[in-house]
Each structure stands twice: as structure tokens, then as C-alpha cells.
N, C-alpha and C. Protein backbone atom coordinates (compact mmCIF):
# COMPACT_ATOMS: atom_id res chain seq x y z
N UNK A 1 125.13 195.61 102.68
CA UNK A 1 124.49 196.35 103.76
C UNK A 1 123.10 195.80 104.01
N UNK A 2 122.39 195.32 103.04
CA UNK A 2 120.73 194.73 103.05
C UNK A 2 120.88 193.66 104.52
N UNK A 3 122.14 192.66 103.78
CA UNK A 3 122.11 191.64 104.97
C UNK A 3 122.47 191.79 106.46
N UNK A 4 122.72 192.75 106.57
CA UNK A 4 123.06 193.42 107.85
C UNK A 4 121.36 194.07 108.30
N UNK A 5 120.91 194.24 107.21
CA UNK A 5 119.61 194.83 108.11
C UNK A 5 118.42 193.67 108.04
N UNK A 6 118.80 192.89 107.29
CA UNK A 6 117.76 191.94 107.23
C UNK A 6 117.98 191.01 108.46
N UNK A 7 119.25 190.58 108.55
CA UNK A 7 119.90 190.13 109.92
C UNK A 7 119.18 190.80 111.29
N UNK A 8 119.09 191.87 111.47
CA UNK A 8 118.40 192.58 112.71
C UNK A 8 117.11 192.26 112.44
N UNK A 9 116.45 192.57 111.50
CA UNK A 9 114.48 192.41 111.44
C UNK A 9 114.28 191.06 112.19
N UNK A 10 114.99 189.82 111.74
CA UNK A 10 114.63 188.46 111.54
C UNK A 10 114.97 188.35 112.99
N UNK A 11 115.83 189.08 113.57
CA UNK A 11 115.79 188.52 115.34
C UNK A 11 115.21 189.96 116.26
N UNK A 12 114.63 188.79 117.10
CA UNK A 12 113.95 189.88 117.76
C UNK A 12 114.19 190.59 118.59
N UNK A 13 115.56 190.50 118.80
CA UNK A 13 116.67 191.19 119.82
C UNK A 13 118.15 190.86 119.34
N UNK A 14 119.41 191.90 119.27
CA UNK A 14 120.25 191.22 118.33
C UNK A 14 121.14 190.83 119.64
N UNK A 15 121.69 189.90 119.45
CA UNK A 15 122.78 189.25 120.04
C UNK A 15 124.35 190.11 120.42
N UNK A 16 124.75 189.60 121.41
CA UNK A 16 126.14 190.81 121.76
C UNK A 16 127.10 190.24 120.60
N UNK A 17 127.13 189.35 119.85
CA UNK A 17 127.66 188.86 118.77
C UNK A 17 127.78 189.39 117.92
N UNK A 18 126.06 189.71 117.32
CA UNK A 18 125.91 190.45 116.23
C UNK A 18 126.35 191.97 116.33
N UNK A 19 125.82 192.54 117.40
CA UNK A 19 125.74 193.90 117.99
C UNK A 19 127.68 194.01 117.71
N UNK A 20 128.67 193.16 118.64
CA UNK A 20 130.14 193.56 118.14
C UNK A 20 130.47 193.81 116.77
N UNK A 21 129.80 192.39 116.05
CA UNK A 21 130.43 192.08 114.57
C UNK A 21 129.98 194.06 114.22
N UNK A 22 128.79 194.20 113.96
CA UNK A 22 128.04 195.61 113.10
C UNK A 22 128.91 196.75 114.25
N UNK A 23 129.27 196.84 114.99
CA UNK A 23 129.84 198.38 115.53
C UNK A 23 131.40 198.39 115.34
N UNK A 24 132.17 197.17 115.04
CA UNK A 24 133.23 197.18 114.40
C UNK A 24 134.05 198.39 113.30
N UNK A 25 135.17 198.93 113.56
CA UNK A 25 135.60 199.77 112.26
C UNK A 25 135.49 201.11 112.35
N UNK A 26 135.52 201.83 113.24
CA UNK A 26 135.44 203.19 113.38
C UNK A 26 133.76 203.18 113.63
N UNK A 27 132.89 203.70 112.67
CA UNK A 27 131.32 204.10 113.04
C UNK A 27 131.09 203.12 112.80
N UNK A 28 131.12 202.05 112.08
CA UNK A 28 130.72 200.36 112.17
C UNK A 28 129.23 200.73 111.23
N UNK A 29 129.35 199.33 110.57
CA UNK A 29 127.93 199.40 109.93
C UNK A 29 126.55 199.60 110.45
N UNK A 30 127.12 198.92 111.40
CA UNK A 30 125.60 199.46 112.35
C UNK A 30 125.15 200.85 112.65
N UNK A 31 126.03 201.84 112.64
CA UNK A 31 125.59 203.37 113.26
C UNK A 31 125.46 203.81 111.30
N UNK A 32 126.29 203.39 110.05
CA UNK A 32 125.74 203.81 109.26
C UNK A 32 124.00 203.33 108.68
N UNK A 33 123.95 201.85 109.11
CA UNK A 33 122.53 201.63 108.60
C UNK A 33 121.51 202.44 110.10
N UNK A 34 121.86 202.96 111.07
CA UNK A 34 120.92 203.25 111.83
C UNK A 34 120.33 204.83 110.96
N UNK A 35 122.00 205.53 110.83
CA UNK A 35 121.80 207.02 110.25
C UNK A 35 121.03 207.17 108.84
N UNK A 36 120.96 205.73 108.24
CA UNK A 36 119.93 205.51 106.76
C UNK A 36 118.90 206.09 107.51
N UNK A 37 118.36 204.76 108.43
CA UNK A 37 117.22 204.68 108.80
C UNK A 37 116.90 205.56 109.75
N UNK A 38 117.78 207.10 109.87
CA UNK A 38 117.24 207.90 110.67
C UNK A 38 116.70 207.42 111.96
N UNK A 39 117.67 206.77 112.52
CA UNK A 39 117.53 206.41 113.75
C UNK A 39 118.75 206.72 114.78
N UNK A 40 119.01 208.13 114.77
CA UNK A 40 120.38 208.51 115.21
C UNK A 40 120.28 208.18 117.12
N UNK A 41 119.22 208.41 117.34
CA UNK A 41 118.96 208.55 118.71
C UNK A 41 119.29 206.96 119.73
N UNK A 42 119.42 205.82 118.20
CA UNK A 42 119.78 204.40 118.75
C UNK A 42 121.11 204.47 119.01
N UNK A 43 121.63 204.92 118.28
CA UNK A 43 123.70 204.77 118.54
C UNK A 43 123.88 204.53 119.84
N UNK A 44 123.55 205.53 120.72
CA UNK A 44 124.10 205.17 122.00
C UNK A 44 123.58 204.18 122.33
N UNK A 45 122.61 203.14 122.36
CA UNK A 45 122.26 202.27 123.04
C UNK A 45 123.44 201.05 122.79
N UNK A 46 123.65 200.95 121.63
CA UNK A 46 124.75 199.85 120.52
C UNK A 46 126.20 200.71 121.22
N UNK A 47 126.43 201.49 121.63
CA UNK A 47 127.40 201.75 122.02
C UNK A 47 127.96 202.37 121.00
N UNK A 48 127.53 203.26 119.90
CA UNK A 48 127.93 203.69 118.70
C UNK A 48 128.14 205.01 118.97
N UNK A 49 128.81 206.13 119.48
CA UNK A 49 129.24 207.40 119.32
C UNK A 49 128.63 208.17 118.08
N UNK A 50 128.45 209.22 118.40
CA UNK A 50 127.40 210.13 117.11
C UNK A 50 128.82 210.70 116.02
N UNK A 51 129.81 210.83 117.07
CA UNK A 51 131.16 211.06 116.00
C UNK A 51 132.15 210.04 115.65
N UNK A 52 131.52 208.75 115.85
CA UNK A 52 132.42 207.68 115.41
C UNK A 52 133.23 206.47 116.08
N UNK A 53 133.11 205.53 116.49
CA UNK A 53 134.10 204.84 117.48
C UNK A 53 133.26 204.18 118.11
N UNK A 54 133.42 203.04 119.18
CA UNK A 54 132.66 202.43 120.37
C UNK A 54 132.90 203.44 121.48
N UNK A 55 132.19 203.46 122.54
CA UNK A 55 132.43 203.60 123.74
C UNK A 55 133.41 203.12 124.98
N UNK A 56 134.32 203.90 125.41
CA UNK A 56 135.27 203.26 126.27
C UNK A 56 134.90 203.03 127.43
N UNK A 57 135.70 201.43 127.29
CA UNK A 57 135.51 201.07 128.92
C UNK A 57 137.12 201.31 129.82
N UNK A 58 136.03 201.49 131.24
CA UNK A 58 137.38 201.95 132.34
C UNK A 58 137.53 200.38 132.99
N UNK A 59 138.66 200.55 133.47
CA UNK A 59 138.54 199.53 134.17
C UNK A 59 139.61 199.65 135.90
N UNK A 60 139.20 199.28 137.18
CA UNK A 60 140.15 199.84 138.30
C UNK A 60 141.35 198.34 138.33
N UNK A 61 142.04 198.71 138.31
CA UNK A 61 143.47 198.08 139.02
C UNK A 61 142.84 197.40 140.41
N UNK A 62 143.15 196.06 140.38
CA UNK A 62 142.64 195.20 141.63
C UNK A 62 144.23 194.84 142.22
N UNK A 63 144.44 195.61 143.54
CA UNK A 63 145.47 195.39 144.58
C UNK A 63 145.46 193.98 144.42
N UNK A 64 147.00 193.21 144.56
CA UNK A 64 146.96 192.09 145.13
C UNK A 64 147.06 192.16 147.03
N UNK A 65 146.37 191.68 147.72
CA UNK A 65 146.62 192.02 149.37
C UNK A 65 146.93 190.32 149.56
N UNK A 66 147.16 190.16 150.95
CA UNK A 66 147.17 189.07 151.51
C UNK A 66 146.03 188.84 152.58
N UNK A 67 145.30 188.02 152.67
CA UNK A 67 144.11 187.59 153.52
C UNK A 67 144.89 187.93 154.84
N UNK A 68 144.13 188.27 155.90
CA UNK A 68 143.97 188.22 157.18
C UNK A 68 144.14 186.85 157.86
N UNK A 69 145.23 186.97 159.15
CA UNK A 69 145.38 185.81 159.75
C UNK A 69 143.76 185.35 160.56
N UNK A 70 143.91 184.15 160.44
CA UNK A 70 142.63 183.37 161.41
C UNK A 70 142.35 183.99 162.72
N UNK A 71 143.50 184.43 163.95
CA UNK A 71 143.87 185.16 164.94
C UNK A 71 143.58 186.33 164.77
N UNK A 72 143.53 187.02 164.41
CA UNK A 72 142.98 188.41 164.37
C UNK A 72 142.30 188.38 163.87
N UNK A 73 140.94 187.30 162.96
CA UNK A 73 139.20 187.82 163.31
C UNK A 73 138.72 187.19 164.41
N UNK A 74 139.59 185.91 165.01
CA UNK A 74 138.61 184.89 165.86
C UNK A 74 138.59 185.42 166.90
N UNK A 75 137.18 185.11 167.80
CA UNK A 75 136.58 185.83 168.41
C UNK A 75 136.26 184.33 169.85
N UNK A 76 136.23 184.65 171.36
CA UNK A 76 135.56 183.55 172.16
C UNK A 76 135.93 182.00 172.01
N UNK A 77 134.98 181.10 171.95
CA UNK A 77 135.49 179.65 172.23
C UNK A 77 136.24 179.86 170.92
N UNK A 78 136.35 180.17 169.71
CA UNK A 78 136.93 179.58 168.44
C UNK A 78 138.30 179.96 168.78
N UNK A 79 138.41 181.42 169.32
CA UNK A 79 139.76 181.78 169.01
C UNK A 79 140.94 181.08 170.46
N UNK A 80 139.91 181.07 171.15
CA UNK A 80 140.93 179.56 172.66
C UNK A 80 141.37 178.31 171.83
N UNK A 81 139.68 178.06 171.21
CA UNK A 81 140.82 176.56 170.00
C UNK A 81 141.78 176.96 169.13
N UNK A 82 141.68 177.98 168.70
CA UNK A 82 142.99 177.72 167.70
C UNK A 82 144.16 178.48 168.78
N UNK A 83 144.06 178.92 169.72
CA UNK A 83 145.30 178.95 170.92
C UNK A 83 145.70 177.80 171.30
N UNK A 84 145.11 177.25 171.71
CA UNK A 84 145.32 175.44 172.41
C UNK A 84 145.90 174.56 170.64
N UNK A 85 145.06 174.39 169.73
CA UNK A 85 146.10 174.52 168.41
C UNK A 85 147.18 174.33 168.44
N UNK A 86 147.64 176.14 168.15
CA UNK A 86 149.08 176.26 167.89
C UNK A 86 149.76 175.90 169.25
N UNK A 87 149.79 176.04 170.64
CA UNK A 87 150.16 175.08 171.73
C UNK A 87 150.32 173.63 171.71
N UNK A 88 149.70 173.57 170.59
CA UNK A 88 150.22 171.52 170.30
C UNK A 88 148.59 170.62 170.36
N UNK A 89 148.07 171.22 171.41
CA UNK A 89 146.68 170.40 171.56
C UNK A 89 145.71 170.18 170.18
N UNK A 90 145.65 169.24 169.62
CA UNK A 90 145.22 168.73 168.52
C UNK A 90 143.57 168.55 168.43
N UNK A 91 143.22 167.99 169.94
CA UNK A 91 141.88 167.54 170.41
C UNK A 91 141.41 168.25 171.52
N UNK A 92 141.03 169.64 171.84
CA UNK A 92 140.87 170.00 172.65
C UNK A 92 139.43 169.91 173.26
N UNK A 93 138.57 169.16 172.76
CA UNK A 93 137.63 168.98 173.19
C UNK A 93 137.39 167.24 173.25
N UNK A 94 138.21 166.77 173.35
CA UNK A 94 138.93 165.29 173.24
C UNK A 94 137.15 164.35 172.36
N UNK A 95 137.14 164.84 171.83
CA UNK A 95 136.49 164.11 170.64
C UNK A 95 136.68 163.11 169.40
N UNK A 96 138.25 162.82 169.55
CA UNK A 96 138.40 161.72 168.98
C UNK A 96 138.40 160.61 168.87
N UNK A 97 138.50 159.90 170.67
CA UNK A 97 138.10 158.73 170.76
C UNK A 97 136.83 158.75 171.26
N UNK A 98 135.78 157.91 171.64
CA UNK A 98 134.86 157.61 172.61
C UNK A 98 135.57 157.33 173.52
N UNK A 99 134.95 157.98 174.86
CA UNK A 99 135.61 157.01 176.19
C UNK A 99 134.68 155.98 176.25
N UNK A 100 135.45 155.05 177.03
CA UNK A 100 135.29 153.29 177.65
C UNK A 100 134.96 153.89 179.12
N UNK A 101 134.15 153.02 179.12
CA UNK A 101 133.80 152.75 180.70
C UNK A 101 134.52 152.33 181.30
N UNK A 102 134.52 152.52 182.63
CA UNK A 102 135.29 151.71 184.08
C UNK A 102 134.57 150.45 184.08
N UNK A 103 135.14 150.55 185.72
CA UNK A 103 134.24 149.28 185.90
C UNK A 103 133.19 149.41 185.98
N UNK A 104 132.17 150.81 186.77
CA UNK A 104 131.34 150.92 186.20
C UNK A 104 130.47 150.58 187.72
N UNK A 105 131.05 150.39 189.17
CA UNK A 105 130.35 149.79 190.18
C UNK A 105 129.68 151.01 190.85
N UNK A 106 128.95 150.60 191.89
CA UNK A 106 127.99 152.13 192.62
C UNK A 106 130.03 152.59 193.41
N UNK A 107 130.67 151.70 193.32
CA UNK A 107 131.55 152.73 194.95
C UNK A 107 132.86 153.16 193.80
N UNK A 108 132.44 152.86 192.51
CA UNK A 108 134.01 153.17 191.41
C UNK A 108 133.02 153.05 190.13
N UNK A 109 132.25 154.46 190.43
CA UNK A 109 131.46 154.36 188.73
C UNK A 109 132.85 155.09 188.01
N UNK A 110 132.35 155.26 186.55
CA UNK A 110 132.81 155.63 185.32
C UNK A 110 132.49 157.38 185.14
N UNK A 111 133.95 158.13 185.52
CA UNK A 111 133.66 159.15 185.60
C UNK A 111 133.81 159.88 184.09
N UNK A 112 132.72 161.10 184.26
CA UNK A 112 132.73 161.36 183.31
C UNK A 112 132.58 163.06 183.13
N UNK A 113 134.05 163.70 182.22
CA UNK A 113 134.17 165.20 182.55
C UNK A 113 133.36 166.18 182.04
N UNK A 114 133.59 167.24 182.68
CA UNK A 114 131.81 168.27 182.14
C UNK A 114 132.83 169.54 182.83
N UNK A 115 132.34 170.80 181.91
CA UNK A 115 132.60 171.98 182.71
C UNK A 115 131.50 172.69 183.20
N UNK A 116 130.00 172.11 183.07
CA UNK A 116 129.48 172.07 183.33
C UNK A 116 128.09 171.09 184.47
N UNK A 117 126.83 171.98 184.86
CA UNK A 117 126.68 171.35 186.00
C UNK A 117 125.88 169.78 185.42
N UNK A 118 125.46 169.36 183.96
CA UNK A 118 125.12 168.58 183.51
C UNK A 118 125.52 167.88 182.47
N UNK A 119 125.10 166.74 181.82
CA UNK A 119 125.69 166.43 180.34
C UNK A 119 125.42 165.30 179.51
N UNK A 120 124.90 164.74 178.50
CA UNK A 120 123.88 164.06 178.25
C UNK A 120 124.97 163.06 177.79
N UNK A 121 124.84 161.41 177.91
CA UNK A 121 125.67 160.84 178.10
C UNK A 121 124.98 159.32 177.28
N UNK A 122 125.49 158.99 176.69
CA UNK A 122 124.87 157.37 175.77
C UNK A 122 125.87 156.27 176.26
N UNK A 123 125.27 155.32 176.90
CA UNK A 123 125.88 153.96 177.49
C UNK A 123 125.16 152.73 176.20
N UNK A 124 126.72 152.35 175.44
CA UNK A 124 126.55 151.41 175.02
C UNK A 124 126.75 150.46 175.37
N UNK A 125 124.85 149.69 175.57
CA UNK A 125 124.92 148.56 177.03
C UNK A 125 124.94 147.16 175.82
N UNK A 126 125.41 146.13 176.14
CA UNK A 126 126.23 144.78 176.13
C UNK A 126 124.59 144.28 175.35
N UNK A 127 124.71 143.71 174.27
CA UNK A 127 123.10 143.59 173.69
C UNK A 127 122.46 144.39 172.53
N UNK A 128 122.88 145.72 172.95
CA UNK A 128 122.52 146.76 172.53
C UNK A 128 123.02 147.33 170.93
N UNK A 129 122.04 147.87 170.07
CA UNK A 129 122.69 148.19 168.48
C UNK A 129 123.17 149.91 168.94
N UNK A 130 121.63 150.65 169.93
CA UNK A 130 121.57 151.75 169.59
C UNK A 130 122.29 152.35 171.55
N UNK A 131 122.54 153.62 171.28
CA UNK A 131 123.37 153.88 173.05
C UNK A 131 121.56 154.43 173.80
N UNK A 132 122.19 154.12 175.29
CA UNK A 132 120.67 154.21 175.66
C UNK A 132 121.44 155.70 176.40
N UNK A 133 120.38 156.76 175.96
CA UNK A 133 120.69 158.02 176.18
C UNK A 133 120.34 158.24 177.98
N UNK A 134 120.79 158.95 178.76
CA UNK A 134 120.63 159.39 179.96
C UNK A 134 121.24 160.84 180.29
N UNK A 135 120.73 161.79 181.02
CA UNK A 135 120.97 163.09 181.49
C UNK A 135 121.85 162.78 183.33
N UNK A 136 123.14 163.36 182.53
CA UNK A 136 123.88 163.14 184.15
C UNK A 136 124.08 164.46 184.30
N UNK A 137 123.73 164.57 185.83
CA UNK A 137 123.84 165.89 187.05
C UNK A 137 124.93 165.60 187.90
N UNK A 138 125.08 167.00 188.57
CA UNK A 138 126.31 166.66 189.20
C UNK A 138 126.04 166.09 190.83
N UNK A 139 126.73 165.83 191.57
CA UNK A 139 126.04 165.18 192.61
C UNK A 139 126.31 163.89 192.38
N UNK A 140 124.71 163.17 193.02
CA UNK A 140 125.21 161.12 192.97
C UNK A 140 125.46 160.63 191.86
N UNK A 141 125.73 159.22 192.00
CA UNK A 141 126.58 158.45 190.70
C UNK A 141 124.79 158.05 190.03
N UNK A 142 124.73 158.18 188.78
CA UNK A 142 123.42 157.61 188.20
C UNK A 142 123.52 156.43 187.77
N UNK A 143 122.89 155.60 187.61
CA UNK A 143 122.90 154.30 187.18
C UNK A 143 121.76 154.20 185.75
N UNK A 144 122.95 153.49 184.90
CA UNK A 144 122.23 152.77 183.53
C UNK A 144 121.50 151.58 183.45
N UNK A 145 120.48 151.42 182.90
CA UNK A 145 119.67 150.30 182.54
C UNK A 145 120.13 149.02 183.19
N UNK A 146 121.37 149.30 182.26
CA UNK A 146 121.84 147.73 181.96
C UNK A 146 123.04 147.53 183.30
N UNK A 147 123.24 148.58 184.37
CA UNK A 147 123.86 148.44 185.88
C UNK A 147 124.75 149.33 185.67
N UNK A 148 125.50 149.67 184.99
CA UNK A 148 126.83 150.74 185.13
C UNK A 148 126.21 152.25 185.56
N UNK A 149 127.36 152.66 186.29
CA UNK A 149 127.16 154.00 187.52
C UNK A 149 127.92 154.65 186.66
N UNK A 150 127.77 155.82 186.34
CA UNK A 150 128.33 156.91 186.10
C UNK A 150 128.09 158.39 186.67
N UNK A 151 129.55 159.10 187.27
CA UNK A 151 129.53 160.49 187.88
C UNK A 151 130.12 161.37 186.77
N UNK A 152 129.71 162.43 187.54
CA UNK A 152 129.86 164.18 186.79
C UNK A 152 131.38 164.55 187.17
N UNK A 153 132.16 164.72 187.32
CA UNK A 153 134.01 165.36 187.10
C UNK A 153 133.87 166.94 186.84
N UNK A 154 133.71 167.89 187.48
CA UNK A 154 134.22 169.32 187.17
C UNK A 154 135.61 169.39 186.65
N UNK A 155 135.70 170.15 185.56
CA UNK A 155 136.80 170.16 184.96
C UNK A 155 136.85 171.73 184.30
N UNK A 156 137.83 172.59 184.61
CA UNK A 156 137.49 173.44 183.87
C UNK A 156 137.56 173.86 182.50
N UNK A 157 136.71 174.79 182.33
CA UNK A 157 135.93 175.00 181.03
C UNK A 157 137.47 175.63 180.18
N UNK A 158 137.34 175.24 178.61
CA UNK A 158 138.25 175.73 178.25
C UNK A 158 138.66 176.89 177.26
């Protein structure tokens, strides 16, 4: 029993280790060396019962459920993409290739689609490492640096 109490002095907080090993066994050594040392009022902290035993734990039953489909939280543009999705459309915002230019002349520029009335547009000109950025409006064909025309295409929004 000494080493059980000499064990607690020497640390300055006992470990959930130690604390299991000593409450072990019905009142566990620990609630008898507390009741030596007239320290009845510690038991409960150690989880030691004044009539004997640990303290029980409860525990709730966790439902297994099944998650919620994607479709019934999605909400606006997300939930049109995953409509267009399951409809087959893979790329609905056709972002997988870059488009290529036309030819690119003032009377047959390189059209380019928007559901909107503007759309910021990078021409990678012949020379060039980096795209030279430009703001296209709808209306006339704009012209790039390096000569290629490009127009605005209404298309609707999806």
C-alpha cells in the first residue's frame, strides 16, 4: 500500500493509467488509501463511489442512416450542373478544351460565347510565353495586339 502512495506524492498529477490501475477491484486501493488519509471527499473526483465500485458510464446507440442525396441539398447554378450531369453533359461550362481561334479577320473574327454582356478573354499571340489579356463587350469585333478580331455570341445562360 506505501507504494501506491508514494507513487501519487512523486507525480504531480496522477495519470489516467495510474488513476485506472488504483480504482480497480470493487473500492480499489485508491478509495482505501484516500479513507486512511481521511480524504473521503476525493473519491468522487477518481471516480471512486463512497459505497464501493467505479462510476458508470452511459453510452447512446448511434443510428446507422444513409447520407442525403447531392439533389436534395443543391441549391441554383450547382444544382443545374449536376442536372445537365446526370443528362449526359460532362462539360457544361465547356472548360475542357481551350478554344482556337478562327481566322481571326475584321469581316470573320473569332467568336466567342458569353451569357453575358462582357468577358475577359487571353489571346495567345504567335511570339508570345504569356496570353495578352483583353475585356470583350458586346457590340463591335475588338481587335488584339498582335491583329486577330474577336466578337461577343449571346448564348444562353445555363
Amino acid at each position: 500500500m506505501s507504494s501506491f502512495i508514494s507513487r501519487l506524492l512523486k507525480s504531480p498529477f496522477a495519470s489516467k493509467r495510474l488513476v485506472s490501475q488504483l480504482t480497480q477491484r470493487g473500492e480499489g486501493k485508491l478509495g482505501a488509501v484516500l479513507r486512511q488519509l481521511g480524504l473521503k471527499r476525493m473519491l468522487g473526483i477518481f471516480g471512486v463511489k463512497e459505497g464501493g465500485g467505479t462510476r458508470a458510464i452511459s453510452t447512446t446507440p448511434v443510428l446507422k442512416k444513409e447520407l442525403t442525396d447531392d439533389m436534395e441539398l443543391a441549391t441554383g447554378i450547382f444544382k443545374r450542373e449536376l442536372m445537365l450531369r446526370q443528362a449526359g453533359c460532362n462539360d457544361p461550362w465547356a472548360m475542357k478544351r481551350p478554344m482556337k481561334r478562327g481566322a481571326g479577320r475584321e469581316n470573320d473574327p473569332t467568336v466567342i460565347p458569353s451569357a453575358f454582356d462582357g468577358r475577359l478573354v487571353g489571346c495567345l499571340c504567335l511570339g508570345d510565353r504569356a496570353p495578352k489579356w483583353m475585356w470583350l463587350e458586346k457590340g463591335n469585333p475588338k481587335r488584339c495586339e498582335c491583329g486577330h478580331y474577336y466578337v461577343l455570341k449571346n448564348v444562353p445562360a445555363i
